[in-house]
Protein backbone atom coordinates (compact mmCIF):
# COMPACT_ATOMS: atom_id res chain seq x y z
CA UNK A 1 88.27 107.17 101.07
CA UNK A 2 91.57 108.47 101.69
CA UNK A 3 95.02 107.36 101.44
CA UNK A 4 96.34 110.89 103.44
CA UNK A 5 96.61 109.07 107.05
CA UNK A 6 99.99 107.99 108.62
CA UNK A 7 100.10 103.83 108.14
CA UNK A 8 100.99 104.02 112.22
CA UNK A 9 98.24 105.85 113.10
CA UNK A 10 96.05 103.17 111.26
CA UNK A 11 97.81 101.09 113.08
CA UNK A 12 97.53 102.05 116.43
CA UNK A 13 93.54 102.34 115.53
CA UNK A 14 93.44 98.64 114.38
CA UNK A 15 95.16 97.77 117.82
CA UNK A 16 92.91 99.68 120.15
CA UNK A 17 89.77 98.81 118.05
CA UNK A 18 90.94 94.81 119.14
CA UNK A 19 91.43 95.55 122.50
CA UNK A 20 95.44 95.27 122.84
CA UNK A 21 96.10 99.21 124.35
CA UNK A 22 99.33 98.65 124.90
CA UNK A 23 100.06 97.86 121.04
CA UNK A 24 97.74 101.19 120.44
CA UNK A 25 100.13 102.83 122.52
CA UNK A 26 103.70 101.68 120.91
CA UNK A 27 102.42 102.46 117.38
CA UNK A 28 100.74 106.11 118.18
CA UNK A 29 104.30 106.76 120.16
CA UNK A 30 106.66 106.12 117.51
CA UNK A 31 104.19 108.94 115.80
CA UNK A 32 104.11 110.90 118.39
CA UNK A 33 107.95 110.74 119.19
CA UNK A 34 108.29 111.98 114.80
CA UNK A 35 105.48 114.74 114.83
CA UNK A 36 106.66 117.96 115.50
CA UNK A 37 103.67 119.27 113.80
CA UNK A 38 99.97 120.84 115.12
CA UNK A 39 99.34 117.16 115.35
CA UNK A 40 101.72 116.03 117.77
CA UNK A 41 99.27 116.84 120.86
CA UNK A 42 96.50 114.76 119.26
CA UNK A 43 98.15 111.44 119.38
CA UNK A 44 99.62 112.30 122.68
CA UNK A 45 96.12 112.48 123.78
CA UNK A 46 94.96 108.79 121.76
CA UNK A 47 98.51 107.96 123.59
CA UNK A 48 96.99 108.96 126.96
CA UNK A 49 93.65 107.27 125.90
CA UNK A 50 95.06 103.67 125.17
CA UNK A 51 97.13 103.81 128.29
CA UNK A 52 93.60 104.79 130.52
CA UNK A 53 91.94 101.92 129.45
CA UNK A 54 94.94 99.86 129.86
CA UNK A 55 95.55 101.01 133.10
CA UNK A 56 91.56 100.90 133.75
CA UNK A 57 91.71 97.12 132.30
CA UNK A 58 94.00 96.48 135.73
CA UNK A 59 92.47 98.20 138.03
CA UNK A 60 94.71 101.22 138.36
CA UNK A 61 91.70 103.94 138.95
CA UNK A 62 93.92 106.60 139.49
CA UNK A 63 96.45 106.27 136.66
CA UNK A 64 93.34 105.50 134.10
CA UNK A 65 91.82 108.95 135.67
CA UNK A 66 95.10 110.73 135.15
CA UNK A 67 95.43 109.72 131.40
CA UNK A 68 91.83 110.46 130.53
CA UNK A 69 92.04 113.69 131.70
CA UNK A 70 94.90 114.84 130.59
CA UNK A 71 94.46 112.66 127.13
CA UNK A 72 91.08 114.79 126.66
CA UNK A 73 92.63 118.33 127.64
CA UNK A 74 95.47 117.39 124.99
CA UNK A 75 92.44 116.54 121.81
CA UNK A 76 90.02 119.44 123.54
CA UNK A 77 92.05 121.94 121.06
CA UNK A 78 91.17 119.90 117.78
CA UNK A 79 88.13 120.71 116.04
CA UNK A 80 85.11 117.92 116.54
CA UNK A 81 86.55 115.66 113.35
CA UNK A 82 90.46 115.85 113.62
CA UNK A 83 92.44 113.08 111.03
CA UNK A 84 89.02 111.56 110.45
CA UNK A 85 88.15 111.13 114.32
CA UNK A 86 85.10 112.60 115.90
CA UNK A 87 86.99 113.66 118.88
CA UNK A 88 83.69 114.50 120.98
CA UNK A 89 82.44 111.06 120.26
CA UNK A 90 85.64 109.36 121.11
CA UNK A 91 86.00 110.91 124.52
CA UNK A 92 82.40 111.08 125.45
CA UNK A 93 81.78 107.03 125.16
CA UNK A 94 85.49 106.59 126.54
CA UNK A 95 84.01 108.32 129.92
CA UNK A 96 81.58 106.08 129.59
CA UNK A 97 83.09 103.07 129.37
CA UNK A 98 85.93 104.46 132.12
CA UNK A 99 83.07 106.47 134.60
CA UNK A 100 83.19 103.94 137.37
CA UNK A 101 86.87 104.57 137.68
CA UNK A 102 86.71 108.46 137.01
CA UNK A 103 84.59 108.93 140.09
CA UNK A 104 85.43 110.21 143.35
CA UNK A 105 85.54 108.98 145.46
CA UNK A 106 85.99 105.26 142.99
CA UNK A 107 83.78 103.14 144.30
CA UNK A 108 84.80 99.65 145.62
CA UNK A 109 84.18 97.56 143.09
CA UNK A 110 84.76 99.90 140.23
CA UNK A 111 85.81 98.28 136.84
CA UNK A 112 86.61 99.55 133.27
CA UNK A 113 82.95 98.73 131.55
CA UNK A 114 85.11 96.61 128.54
CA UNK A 115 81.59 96.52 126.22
CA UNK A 116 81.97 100.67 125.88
CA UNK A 117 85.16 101.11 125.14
CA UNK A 118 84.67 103.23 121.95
CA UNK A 119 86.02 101.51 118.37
CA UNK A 120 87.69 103.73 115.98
CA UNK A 121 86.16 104.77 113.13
CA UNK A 122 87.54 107.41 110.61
CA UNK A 123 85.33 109.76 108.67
CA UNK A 124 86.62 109.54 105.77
CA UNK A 125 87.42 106.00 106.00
CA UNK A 126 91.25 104.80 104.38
CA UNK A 127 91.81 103.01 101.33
CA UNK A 128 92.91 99.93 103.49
CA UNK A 129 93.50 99.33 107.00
CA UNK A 130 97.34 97.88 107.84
CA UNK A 131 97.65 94.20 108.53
CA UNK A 132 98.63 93.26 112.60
């Protein structure tokens, strides 16, 4: 356990691990906008990853394909476990969850697959998790 993670990066976890990717979003961008760090292009990319699914979640193929990819270009210079995340993991079950949408041509009918959208956990885990 480990008490070394950012309380809004927690929080943005506990958010996108409940579904609400907008919240995700809002609490990994105050972060993001306060990191001028070798970190600040990771939670740009969990930024870009919370707004795909969001954006999946209304049917807006091309904006969800547009934040994946650029989300996953963003984390593809982390190692594999970055602030506790297994950023292979992450992405691989997020294109998963998102592939109807990231195909082209998106097929009619295409939806975000909601049961594969990947939950958050952090190797090693935190002391406590913040209170929404």
């Amino acid at each position: 356990m480990t008490d070394s993670y950012d309380p809004r990066y927690l929080l943005g976890i506990v958010h996108f691990n409940r579904g609400d990717y907008f919240a995700a979003h809002e609490a990994w961008e105050d972060l993001w906008h306060e990191t001028a760090g070798p970190d600040r292009r990771f939670y740009q990319g969990l930024i870009q990853a919370a707004v795909a699914v969001y954006h999946a979640g209304n049917g807006n193929a091309r904006g969800a394909r547009r934040l994946f990819h650029s989300g996953r270009r963003y984390m593809s210079a982390y190692p594999p476990c970055h602030l506790g995340l297994d950023v292979p993991a992450f992405w691989a079950a997020l294109e998963t969850a998102l592939a109807e949408l990231l195909a082209d041509p998106v097929p009619a009918g295409a939806r975000l697959r909601a049961e594969r959208v990947p939950t958050i956990a952090l190797t090693p885990g935190p002391t406590a998790w913040p209170a929404v």
